[in-house]
PDB file of N, CA and C in Angstrom:
ATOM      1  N   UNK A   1       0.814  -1.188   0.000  1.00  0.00           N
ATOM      2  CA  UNK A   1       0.000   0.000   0.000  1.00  0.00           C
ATOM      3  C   UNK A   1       0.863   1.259   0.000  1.00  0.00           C
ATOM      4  N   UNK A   2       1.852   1.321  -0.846  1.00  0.00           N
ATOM      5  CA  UNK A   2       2.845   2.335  -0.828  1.00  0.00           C
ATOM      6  C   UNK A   2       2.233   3.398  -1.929  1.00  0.00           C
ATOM      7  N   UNK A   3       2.193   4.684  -1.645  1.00  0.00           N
ATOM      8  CA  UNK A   3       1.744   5.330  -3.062  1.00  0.00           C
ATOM      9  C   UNK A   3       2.739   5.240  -3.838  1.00  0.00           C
ATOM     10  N   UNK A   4       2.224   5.419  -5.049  1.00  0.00           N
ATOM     11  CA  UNK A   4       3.190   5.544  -6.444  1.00  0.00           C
ATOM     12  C   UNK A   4       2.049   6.314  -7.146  1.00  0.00           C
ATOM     13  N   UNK A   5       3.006   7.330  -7.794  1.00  0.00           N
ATOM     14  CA  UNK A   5       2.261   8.686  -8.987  1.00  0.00           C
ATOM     15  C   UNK A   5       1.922   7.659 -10.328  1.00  0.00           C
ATOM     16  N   UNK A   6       1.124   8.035 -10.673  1.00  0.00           N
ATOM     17  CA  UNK A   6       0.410   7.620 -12.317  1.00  0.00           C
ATOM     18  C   UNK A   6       2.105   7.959 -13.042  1.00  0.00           C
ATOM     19  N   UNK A   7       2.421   8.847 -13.084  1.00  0.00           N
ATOM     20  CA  UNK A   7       3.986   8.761 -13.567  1.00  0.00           C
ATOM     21  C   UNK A   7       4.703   8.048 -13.738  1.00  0.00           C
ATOM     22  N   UNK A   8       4.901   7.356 -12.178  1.00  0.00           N
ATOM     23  CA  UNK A   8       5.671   5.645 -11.961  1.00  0.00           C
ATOM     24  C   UNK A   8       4.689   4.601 -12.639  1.00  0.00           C
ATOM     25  N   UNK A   9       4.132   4.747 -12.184  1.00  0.00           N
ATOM     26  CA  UNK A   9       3.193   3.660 -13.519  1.00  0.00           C
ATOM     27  C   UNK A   9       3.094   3.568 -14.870  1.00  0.00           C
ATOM     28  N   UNK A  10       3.239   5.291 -15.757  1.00  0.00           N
ATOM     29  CA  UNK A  10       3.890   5.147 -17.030  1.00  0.00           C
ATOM     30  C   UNK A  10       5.156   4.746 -17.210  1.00  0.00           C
ATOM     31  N   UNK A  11       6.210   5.373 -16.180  1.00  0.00           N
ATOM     32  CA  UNK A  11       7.476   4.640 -16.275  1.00  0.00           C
ATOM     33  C   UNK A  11       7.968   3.174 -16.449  1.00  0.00           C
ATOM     34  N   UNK A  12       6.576   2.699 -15.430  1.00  0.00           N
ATOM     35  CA  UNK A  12       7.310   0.693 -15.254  1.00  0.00           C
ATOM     36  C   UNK A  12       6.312   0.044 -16.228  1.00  0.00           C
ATOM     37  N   UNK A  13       5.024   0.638 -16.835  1.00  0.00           N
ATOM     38  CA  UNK A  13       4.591   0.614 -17.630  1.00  0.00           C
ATOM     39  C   UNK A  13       4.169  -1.150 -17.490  1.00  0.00           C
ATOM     40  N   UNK A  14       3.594  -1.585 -16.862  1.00  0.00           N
ATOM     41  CA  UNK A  14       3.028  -2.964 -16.040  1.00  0.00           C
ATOM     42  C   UNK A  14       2.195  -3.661 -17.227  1.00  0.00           C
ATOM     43  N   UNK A  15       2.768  -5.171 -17.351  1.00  0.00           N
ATOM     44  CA  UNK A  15       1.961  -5.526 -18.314  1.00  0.00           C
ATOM     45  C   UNK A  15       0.424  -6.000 -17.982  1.00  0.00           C
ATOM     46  N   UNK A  16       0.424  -6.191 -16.791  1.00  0.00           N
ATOM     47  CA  UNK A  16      -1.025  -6.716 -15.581  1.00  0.00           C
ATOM     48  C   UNK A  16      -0.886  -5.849 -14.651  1.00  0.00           C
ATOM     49  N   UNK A  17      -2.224  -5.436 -14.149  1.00  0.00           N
ATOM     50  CA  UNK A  17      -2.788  -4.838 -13.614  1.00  0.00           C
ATOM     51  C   UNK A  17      -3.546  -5.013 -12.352  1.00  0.00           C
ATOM     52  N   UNK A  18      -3.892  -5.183 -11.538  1.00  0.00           N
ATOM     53  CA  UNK A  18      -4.614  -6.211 -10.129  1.00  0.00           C
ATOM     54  C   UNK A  18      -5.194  -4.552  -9.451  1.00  0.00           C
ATOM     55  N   UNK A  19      -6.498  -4.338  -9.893  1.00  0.00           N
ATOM     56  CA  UNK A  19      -6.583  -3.358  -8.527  1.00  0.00           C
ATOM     57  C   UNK A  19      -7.824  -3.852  -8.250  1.00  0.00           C
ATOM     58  N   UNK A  20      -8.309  -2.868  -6.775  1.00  0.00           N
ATOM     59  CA  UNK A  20      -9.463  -2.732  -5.901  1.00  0.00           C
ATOM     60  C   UNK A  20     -10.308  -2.225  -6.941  1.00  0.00           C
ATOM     61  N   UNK A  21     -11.625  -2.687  -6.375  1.00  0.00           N
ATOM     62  CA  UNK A  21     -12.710  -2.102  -6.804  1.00  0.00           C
ATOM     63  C   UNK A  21     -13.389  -0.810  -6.174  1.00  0.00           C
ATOM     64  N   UNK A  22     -14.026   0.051  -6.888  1.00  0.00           N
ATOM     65  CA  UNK A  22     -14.566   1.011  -6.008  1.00  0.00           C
ATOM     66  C   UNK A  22     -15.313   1.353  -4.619  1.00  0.00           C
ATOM     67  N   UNK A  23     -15.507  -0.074  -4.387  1.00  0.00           N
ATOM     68  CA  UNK A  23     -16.515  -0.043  -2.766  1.00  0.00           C
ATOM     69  C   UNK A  23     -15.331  -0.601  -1.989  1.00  0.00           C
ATOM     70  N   UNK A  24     -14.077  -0.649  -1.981  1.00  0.00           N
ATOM     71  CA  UNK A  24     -13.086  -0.750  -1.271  1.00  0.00           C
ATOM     72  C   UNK A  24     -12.191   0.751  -1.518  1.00  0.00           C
ATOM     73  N   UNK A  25     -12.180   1.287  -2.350  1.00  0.00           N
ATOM     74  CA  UNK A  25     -11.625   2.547  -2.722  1.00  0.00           C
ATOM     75  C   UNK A  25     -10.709   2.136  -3.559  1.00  0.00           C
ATOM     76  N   UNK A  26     -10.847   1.773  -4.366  1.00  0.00           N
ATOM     77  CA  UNK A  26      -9.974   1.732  -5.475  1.00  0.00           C
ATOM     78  C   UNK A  26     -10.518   2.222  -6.757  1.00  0.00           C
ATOM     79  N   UNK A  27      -9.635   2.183  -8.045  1.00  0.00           N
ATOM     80  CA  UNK A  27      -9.744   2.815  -9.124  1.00  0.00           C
ATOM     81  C   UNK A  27      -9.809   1.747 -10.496  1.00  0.00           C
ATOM     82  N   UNK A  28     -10.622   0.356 -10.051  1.00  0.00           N
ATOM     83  CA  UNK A  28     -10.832  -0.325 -11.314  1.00  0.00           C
ATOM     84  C   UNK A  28     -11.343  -0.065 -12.574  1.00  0.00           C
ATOM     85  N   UNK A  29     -12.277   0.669 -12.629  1.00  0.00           N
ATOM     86  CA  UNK A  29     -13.198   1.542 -13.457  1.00  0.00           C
ATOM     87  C   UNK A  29     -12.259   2.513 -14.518  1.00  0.00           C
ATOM     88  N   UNK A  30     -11.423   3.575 -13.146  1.00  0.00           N
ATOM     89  CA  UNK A  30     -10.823   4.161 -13.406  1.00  0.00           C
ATOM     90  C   UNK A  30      -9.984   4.244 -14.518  1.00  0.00           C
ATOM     91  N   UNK A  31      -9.302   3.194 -14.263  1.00  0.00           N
ATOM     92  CA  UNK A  31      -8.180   2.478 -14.992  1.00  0.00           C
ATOM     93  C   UNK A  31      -8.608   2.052 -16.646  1.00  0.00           C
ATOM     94  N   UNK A  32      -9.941   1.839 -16.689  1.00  0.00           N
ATOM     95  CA  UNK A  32     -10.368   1.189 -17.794  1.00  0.00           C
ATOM     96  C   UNK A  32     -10.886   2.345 -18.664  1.00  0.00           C
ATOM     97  N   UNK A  33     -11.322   3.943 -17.741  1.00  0.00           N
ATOM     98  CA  UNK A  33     -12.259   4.849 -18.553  1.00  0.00           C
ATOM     99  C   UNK A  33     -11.324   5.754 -18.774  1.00  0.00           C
ATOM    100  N   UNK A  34     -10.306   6.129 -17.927  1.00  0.00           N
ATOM    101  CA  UNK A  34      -9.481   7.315 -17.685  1.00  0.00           C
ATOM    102  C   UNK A  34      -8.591   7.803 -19.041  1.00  0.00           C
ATOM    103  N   UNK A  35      -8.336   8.663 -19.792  1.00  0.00           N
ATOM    104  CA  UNK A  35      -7.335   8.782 -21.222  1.00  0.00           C
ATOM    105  C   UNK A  35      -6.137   8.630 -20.825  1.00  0.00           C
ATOM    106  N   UNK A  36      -5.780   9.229 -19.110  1.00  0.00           N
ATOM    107  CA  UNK A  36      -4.256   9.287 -18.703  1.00  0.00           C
ATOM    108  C   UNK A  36      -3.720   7.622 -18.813  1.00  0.00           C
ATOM    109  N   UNK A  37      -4.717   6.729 -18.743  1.00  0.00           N
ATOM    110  CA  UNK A  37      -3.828   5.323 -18.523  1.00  0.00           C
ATOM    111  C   UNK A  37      -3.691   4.513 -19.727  1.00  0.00           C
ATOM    112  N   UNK A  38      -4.721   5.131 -20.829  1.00  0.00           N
ATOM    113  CA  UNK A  38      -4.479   4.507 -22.196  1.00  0.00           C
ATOM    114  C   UNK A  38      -3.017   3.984 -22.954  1.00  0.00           C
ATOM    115  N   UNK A  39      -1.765   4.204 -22.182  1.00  0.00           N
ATOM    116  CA  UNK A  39      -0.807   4.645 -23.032  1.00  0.00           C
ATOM    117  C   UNK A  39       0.103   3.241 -22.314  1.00  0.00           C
ATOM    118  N   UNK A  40      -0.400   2.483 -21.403  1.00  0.00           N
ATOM    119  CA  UNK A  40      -0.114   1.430 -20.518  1.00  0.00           C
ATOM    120  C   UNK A  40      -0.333   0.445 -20.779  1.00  0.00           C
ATOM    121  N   UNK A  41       0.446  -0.177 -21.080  1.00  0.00           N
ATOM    122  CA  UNK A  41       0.424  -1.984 -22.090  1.00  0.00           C
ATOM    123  C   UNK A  41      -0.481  -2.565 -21.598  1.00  0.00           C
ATOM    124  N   UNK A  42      -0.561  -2.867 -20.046  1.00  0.00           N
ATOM    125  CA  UNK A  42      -1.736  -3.287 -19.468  1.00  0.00           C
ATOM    126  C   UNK A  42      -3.550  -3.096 -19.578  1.00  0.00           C
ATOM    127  N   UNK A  43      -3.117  -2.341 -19.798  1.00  0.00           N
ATOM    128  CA  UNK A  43      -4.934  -1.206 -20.474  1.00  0.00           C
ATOM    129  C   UNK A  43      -4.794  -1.581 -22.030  1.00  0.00           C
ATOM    130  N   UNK A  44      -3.966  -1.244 -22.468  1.00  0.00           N
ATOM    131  CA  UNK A  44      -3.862  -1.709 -24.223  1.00  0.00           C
ATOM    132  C   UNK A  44      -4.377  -3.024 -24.504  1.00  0.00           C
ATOM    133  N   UNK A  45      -3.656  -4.024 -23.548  1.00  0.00           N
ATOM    134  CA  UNK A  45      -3.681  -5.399 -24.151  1.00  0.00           C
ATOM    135  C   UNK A  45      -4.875  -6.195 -23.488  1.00  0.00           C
ATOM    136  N   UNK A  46      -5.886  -5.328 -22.318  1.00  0.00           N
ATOM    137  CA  UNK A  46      -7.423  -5.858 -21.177  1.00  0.00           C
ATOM    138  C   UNK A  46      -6.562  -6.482 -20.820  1.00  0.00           C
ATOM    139  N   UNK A  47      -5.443  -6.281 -20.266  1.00  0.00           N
ATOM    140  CA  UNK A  47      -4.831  -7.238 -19.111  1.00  0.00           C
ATOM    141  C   UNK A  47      -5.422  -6.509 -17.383  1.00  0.00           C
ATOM    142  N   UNK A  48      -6.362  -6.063 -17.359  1.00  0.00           N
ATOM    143  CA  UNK A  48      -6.556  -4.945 -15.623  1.00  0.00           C
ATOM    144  C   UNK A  48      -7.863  -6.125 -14.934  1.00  0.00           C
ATOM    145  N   UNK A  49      -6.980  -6.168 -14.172  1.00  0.00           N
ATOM    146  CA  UNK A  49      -8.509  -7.032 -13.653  1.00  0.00           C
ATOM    147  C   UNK A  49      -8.755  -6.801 -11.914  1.00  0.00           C
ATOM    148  N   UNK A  50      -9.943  -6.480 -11.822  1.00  0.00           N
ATOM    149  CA  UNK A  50     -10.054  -6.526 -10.293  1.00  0.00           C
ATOM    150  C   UNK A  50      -9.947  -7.586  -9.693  1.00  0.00           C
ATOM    151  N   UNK A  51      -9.309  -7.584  -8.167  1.00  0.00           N
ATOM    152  CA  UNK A  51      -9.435  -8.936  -7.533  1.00  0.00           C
ATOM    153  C   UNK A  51     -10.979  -8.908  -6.186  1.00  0.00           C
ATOM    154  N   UNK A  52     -10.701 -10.122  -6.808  1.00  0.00           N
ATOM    155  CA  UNK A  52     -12.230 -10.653  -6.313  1.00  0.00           C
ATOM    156  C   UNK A  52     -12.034 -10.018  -4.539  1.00  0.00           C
ATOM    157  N   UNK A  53     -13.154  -9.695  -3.923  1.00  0.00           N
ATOM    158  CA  UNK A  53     -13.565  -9.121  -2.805  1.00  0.00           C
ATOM    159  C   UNK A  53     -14.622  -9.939  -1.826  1.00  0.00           C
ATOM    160  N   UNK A  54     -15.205 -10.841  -1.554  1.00  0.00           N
ATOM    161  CA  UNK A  54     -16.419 -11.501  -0.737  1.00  0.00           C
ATOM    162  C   UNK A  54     -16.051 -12.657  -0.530  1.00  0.00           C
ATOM    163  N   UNK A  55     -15.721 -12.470   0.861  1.00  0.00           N
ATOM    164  CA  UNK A  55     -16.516 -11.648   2.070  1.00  0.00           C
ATOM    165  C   UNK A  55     -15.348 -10.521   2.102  1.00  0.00           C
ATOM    166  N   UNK A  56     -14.011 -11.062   1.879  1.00  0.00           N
ATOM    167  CA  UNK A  56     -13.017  -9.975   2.023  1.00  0.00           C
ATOM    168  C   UNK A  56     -12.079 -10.310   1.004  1.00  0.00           C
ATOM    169  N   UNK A  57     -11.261  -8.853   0.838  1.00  0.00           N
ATOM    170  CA  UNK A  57      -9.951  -9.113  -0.670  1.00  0.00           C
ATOM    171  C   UNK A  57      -9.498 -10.203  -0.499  1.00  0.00           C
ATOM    172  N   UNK A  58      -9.344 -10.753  -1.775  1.00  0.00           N
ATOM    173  CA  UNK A  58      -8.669 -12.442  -1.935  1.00  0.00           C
ATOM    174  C   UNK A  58      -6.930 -12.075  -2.500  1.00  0.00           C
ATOM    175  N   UNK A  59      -6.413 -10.947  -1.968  1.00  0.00           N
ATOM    176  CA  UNK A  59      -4.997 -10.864  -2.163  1.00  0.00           C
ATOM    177  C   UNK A  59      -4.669 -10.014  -1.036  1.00  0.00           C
ATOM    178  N   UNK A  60      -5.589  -9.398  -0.977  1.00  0.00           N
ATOM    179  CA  UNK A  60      -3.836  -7.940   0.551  1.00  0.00           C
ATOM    180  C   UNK A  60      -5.655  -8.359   1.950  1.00  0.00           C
ATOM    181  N   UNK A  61      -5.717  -7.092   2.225  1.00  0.00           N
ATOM    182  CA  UNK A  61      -6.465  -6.907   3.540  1.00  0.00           C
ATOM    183  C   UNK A  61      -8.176  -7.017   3.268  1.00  0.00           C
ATOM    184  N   UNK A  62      -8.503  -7.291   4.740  1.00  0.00           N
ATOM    185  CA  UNK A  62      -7.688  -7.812   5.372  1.00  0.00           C
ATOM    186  C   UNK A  62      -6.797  -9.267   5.596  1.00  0.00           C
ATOM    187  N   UNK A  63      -5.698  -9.346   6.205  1.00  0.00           N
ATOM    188  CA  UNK A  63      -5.640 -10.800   6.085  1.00  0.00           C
ATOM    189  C   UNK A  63      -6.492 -11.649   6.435  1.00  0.00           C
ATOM    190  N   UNK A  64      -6.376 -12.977   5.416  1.00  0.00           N
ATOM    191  CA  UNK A  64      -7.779 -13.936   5.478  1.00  0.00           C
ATOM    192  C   UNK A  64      -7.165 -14.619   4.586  1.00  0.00           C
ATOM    193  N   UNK A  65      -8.147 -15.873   5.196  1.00  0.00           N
ATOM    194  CA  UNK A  65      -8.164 -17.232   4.688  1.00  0.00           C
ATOM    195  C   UNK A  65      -8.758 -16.604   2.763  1.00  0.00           C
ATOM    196  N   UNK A  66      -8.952 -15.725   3.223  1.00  0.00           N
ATOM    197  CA  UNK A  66      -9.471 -16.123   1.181  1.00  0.00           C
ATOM    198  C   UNK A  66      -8.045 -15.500   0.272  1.00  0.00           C
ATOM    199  N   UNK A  67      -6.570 -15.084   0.973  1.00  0.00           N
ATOM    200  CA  UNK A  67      -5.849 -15.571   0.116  1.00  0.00           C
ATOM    201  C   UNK A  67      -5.093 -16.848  -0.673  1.00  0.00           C
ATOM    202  N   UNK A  68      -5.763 -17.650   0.269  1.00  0.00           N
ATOM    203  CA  UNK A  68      -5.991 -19.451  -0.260  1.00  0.00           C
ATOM    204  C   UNK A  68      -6.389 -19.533  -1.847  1.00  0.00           C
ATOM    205  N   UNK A  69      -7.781 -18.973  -1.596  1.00  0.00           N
ATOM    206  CA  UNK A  69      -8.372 -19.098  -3.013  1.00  0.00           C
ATOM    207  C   UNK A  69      -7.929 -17.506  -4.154  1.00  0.00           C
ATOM    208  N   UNK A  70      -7.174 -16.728  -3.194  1.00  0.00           N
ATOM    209  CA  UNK A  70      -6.471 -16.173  -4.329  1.00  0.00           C
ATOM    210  C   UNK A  70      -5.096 -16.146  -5.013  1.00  0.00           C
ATOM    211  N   UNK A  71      -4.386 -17.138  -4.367  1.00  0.00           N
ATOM    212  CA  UNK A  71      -3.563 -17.632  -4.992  1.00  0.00           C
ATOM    213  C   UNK A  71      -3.749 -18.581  -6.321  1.00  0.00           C
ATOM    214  N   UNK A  72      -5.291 -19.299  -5.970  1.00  0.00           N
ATOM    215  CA  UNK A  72      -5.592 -19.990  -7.127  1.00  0.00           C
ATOM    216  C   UNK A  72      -5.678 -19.418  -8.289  1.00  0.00           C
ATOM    217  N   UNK A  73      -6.719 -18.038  -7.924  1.00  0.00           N
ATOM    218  CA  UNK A  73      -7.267 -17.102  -8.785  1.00  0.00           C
ATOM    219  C   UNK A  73      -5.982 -16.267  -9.557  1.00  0.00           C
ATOM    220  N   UNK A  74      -5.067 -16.100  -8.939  1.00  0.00           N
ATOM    221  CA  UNK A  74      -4.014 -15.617  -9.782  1.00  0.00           C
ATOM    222  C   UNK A  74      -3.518 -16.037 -10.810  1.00  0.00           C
ATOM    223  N   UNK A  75      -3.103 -17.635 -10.071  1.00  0.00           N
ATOM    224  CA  UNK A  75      -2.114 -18.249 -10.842  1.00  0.00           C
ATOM    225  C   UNK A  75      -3.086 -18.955 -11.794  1.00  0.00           C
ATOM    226  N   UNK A  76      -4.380 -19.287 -11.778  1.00  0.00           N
ATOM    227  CA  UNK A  76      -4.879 -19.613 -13.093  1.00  0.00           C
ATOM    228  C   UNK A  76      -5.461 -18.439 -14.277  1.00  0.00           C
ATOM    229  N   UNK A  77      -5.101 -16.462 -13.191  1.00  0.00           N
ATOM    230  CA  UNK A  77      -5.255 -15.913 -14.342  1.00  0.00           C
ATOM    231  C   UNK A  77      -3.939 -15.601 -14.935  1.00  0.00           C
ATOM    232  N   UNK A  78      -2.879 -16.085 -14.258  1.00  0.00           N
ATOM    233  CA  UNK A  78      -1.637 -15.552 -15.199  1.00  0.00           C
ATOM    234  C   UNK A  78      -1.113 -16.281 -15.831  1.00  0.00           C
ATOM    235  N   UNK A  79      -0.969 -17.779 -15.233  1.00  0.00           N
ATOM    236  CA  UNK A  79       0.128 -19.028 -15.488  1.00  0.00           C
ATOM    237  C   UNK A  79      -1.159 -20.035 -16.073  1.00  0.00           C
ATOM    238  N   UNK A  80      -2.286 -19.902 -16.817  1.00  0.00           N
ATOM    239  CA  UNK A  80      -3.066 -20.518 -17.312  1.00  0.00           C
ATOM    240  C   UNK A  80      -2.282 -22.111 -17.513  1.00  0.00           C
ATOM    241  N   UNK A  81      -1.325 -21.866 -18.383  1.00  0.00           N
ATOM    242  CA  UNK A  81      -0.677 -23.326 -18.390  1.00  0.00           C
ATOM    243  C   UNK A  81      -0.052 -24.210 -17.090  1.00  0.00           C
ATOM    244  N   UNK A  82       0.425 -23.643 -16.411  1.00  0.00           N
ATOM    245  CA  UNK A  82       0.503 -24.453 -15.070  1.00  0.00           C
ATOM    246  C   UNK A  82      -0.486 -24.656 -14.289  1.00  0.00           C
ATOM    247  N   UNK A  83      -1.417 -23.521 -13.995  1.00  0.00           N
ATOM    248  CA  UNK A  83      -2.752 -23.447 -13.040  1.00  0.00           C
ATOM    249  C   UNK A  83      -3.863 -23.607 -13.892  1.00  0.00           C
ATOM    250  N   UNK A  84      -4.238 -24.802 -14.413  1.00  0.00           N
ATOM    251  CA  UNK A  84      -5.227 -24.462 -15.274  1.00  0.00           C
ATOM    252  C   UNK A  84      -6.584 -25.204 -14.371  1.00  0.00           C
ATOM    253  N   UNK A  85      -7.250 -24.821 -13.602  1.00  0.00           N
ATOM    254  CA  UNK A  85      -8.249 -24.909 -12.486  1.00  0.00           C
ATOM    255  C   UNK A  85      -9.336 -24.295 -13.003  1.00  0.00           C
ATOM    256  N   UNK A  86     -10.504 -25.206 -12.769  1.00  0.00           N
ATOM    257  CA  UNK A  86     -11.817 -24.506 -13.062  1.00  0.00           C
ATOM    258  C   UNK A  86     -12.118 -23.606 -11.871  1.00  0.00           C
ATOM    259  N   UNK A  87     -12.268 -22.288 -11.937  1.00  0.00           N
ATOM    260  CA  UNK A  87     -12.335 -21.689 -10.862  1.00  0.00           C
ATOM    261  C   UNK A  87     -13.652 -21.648 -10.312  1.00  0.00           C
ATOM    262  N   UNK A  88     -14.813 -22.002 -11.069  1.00  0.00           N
ATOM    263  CA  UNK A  88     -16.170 -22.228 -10.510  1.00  0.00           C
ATOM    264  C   UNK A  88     -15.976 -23.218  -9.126  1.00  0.00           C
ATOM    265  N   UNK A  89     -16.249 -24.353  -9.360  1.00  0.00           N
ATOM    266  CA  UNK A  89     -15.640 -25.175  -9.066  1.00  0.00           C
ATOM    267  C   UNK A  89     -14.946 -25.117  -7.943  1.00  0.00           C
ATOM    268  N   UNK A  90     -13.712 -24.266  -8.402  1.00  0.00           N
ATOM    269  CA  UNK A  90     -12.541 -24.036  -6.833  1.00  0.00           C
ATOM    270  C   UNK A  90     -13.230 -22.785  -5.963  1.00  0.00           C
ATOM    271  N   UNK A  91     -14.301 -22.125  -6.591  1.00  0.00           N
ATOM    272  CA  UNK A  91     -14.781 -20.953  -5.435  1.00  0.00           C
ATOM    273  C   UNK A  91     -15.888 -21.610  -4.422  1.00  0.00           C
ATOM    274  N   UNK A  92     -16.467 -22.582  -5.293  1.00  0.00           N
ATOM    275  CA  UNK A  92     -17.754 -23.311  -4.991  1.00  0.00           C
ATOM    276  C   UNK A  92     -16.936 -23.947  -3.778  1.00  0.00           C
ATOM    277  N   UNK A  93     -15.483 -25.093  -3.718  1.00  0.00           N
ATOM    278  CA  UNK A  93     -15.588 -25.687  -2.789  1.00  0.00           C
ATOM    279  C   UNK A  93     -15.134 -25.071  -1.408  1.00  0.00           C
ATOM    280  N   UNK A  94     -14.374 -23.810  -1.972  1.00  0.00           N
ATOM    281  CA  UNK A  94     -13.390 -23.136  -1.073  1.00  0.00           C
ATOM    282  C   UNK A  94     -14.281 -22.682  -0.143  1.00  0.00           C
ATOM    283  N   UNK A  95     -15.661 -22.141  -0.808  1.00  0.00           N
ATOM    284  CA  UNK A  95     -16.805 -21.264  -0.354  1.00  0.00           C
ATOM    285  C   UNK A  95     -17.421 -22.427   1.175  1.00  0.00           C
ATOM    286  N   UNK A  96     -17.835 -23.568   0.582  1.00  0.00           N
ATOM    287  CA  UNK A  96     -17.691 -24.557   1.175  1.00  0.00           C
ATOM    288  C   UNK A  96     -17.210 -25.138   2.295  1.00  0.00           C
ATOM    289  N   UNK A  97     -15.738 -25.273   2.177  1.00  0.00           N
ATOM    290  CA  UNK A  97     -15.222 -25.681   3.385  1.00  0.00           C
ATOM    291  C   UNK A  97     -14.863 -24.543   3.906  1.00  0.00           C
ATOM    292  N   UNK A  98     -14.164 -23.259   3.572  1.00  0.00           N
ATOM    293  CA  UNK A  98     -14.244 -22.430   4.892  1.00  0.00           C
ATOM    294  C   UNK A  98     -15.137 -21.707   5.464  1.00  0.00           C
ATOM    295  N   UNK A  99     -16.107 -21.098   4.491  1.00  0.00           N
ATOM    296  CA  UNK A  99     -17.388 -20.589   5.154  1.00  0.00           C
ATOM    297  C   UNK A  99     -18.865 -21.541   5.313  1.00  0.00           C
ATOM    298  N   UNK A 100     -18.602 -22.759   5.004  1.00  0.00           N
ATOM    299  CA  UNK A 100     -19.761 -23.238   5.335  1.00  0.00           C
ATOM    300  C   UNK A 100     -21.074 -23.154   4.552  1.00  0.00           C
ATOM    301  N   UNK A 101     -20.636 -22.758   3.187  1.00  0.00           N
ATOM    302  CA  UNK A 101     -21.736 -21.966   2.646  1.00  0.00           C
ATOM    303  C   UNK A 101     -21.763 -22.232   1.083  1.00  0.00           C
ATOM    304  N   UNK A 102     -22.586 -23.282   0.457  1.00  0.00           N
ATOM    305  CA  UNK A 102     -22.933 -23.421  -1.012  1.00  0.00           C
ATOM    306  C   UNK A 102     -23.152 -22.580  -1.912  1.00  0.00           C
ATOM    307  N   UNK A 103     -22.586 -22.073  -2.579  1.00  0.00           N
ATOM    308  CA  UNK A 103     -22.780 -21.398  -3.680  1.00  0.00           C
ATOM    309  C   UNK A 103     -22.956 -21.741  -4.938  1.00  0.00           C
ATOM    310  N   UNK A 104     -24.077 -20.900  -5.558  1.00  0.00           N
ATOM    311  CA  UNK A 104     -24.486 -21.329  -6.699  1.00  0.00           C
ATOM    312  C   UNK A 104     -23.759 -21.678  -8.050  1.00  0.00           C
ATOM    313  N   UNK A 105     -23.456 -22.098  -8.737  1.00  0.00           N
ATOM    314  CA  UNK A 105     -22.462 -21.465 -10.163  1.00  0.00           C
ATOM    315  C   UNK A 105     -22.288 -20.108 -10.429  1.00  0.00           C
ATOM    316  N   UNK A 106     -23.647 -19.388 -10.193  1.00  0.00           N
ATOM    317  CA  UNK A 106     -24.343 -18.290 -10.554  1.00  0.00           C
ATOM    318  C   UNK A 106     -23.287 -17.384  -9.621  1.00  0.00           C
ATOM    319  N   UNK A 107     -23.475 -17.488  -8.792  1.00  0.00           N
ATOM    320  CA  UNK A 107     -22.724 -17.097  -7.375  1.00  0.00           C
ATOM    321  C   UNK A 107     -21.180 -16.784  -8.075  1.00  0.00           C
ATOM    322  N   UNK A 108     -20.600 -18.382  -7.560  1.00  0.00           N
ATOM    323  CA  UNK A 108     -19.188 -18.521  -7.730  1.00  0.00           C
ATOM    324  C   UNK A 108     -19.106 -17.524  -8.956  1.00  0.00           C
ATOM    325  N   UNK A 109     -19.837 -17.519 -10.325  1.00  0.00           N
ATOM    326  CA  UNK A 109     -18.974 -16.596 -11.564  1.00  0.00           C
ATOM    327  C   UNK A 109     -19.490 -14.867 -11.547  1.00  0.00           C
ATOM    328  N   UNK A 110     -20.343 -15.111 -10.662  1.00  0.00           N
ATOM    329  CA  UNK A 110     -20.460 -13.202 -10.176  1.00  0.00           C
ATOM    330  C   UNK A 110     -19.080 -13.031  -8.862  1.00  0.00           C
ATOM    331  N   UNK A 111     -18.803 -13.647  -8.183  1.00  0.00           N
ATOM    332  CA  UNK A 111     -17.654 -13.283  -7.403  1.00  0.00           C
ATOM    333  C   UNK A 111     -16.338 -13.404  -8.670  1.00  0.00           C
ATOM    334  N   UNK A 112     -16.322 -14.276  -9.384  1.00  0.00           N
ATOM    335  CA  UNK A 112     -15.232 -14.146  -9.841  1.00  0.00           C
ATOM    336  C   UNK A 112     -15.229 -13.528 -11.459  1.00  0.00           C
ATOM    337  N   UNK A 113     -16.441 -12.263 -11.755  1.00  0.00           N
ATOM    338  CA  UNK A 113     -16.453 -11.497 -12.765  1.00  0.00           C
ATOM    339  C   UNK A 113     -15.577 -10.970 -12.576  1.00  0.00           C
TER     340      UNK A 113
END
């Protein structure tokens, strides 16, 4: 959670992208509507993707068991060939054994839009 200027971000010029969504305060939207970020390989190529949020972020805060299932979620959105996991499936069971709680298909692929 260190700031960095939109500047440093044209500079390192990131080929992926991972942010918050707006009901956490972040700038996913942002990123996708804004002209300043057009110029960013990541935005060029729809590599920006929000990380999944419910019940809590599945990568930083707070800490929680749902960076379990976002390690999955990563590595089958980056390393497709090594992690190649149906993520329905892996939200459905994760949903499951740690919260106790069945989720629909419907469910699992709205958390992981």
């Amino acid at each position: 959670m260190s700031p960095v200027s939109q500047e440093q971000i044209l500079f390192w010029d990131p080929e992926v992208i991972l942010a918050w969504g707006e009901e956490q305060g972040g700038y996913y939207k942002g990123i996708l509507t804004d002209p300043s970020w057009r110029g960013i390989n990541a935005v060029q190529q729809s590599r920006v993707y929000q990380i999944p949020n419910a019940p809590f972020n599945w990568l930083d805060r707070p800490p929680s068991i749902n960076r379990i299932i976002g390690l999955k979620w990563l590595g089958n959105l980056l390393y497709t060939d090594v992690f190649n996991y149906n993520m329905v499936v892996e939200v459905k069971d994760f949903y499951a054994k740690f919260y106790h709680y069945n989720l629909s298909d419907e469910d699992a692929k709205a958390l992981l839009a």
